[in-house]
N, C-alpha and C. Protein backbone atom coordinates (compact mmCIF):
# COMPACT_ATOMS: atom_id res chain seq x y z
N UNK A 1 15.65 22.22 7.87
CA UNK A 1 15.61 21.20 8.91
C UNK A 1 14.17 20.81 9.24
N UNK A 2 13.16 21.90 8.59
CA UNK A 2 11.59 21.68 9.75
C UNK A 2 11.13 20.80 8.69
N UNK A 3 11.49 20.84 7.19
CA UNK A 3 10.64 20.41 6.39
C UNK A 3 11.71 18.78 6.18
N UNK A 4 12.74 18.18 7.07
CA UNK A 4 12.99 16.92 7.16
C UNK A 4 12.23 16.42 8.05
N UNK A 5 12.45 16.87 8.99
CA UNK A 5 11.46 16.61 9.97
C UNK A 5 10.08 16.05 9.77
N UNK A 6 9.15 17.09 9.08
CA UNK A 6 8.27 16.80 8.32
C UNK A 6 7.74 15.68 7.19
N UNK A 7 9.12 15.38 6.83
CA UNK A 7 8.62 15.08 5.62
C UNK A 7 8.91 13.21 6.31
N UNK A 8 9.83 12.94 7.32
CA UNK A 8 10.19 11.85 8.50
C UNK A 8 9.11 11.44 8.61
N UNK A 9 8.20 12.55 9.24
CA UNK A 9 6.91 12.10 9.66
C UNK A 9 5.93 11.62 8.90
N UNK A 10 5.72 12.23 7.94
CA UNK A 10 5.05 11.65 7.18
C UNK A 10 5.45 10.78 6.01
N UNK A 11 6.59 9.98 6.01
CA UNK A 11 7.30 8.94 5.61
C UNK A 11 6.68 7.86 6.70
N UNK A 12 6.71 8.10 8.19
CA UNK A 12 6.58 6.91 8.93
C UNK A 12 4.94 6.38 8.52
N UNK A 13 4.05 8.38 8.66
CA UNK A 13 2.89 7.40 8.65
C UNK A 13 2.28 7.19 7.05
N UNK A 14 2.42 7.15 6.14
CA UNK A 14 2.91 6.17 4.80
C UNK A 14 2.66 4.91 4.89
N UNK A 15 4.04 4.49 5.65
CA UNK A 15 4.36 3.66 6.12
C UNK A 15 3.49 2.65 6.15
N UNK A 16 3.20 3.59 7.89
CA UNK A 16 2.04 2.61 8.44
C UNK A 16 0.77 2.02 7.48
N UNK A 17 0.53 3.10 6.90
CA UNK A 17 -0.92 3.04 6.25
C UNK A 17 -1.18 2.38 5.25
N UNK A 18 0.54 1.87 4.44
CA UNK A 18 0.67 0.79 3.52
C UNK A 18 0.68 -0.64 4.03
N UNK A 19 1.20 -0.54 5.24
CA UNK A 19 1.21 -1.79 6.15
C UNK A 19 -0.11 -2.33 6.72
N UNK A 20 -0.94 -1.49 6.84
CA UNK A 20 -2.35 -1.43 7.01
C UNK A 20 -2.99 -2.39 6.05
N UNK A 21 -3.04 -1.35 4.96
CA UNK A 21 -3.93 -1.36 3.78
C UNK A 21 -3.40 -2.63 3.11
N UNK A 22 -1.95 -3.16 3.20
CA UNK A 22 -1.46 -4.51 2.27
C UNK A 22 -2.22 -5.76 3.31
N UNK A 23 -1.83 -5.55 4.49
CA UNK A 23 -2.07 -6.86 5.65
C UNK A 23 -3.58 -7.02 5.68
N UNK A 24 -4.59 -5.98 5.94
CA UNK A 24 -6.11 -6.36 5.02
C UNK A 24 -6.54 -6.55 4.23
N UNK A 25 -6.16 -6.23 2.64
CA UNK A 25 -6.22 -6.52 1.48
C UNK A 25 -5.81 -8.16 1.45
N UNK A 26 -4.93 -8.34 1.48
CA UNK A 26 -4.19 -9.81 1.41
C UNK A 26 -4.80 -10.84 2.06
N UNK A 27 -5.53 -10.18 3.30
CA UNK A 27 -6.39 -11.28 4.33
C UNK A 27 -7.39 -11.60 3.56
N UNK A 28 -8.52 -10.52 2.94
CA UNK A 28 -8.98 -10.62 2.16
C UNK A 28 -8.74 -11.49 0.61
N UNK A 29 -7.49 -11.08 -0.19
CA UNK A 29 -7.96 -11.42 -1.58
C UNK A 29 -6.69 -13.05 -1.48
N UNK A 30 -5.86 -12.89 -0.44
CA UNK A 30 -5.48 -14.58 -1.04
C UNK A 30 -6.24 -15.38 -0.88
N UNK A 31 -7.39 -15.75 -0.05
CA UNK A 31 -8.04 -16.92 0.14
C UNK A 31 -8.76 -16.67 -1.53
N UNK A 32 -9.35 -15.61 -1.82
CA UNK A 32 -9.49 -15.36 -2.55
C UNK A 32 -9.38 -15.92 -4.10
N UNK A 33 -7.96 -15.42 -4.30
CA UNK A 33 -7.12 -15.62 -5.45
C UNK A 33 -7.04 -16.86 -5.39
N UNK A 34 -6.76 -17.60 -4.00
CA UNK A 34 -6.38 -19.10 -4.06
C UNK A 34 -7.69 -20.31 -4.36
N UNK A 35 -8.71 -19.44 -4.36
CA UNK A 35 -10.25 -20.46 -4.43
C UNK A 35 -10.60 -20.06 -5.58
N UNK A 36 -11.94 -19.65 -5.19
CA UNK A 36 -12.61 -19.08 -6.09
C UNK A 36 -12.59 -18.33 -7.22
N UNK A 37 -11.58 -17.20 -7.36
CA UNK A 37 -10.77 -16.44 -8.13
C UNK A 37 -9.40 -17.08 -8.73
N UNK A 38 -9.47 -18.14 -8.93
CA UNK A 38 -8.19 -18.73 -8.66
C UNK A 38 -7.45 -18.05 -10.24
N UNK A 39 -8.31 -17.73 -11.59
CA UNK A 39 -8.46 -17.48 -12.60
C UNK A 39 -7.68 -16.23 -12.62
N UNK A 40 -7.82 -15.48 -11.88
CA UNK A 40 -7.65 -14.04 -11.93
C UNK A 40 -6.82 -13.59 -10.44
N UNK A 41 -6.04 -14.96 -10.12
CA UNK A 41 -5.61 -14.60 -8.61
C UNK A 41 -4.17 -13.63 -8.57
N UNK A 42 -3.50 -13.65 -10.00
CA UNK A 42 -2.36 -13.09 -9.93
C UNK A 42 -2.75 -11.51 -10.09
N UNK A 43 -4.22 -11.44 -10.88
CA UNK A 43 -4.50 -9.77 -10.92
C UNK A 43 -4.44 -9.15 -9.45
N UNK A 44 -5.43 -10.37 -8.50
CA UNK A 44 -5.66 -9.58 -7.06
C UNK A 44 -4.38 -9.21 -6.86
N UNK A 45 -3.57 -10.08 -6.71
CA UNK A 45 -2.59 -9.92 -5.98
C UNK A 45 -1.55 -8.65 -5.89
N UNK A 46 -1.67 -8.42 -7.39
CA UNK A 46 -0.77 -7.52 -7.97
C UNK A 46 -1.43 -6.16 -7.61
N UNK A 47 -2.89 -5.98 -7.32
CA UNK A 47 -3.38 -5.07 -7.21
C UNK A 47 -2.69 -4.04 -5.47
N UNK A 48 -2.42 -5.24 -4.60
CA UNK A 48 -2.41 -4.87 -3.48
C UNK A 48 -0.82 -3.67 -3.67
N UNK A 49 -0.01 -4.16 -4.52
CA UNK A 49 1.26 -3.54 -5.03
C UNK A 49 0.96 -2.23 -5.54
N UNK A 50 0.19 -2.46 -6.79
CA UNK A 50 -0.16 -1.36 -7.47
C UNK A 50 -0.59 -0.31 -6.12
N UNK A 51 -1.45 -0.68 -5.74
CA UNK A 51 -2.09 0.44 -4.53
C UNK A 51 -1.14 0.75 -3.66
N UNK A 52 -0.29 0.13 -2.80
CA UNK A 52 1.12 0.04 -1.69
C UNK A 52 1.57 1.26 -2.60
N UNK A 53 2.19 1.22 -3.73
CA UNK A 53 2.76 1.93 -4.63
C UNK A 53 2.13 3.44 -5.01
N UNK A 54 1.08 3.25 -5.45
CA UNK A 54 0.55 4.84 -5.91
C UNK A 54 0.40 5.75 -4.29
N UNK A 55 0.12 5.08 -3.63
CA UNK A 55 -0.10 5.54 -1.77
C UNK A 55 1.26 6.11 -1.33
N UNK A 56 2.33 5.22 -2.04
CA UNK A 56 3.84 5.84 -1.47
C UNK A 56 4.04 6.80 -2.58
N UNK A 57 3.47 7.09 -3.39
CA UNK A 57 3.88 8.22 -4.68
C UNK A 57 3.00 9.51 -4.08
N UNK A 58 2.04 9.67 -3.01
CA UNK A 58 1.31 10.87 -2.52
C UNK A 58 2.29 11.37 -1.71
N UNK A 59 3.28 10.91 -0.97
CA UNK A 59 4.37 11.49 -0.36
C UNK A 59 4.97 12.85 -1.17
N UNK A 60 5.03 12.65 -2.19
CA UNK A 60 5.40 13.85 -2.93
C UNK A 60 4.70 15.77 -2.62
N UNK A 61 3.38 15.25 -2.13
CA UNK A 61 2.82 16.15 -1.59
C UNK A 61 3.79 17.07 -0.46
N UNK A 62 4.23 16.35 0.48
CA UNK A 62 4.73 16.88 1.58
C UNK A 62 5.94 17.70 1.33
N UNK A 63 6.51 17.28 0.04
CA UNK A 63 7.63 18.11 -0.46
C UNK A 63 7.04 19.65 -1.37
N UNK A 64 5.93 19.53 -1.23
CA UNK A 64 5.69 21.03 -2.02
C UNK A 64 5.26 21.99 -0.45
């Protein structure tokens, strides 16, 4: 039960920290992608995923 609990918690703050890290990134790289980078705007973009993603794969930690 302690380690659902646990593991809740640190699911929420995940969460947060992907919600963080996507909503600044994005502020950042669409003007971005959409100007200047316009060449390489689908890499930015995809990057913000890639990262959202490997960040929700450290969760695994909490299960050992």
């Amino acid at each position: 039960m302690v380690k659902i609990i646990t593991l809740s918690r640190a699911s929420y703050r995940k969460m947060v920290q992907n919600l963080v890290w996507a909503a600044g990134y994005n502020l950042i790289a669409l003007p971005l992608a959409a100007g200047v980078l316009a060449p390489v705007g689908a890499v930015l973009m995809s990057l913000s995923t890639i990262i959202v993603a490997i960040n929700a794969q450290l969760l695994r930690r909490e299960l050992i």
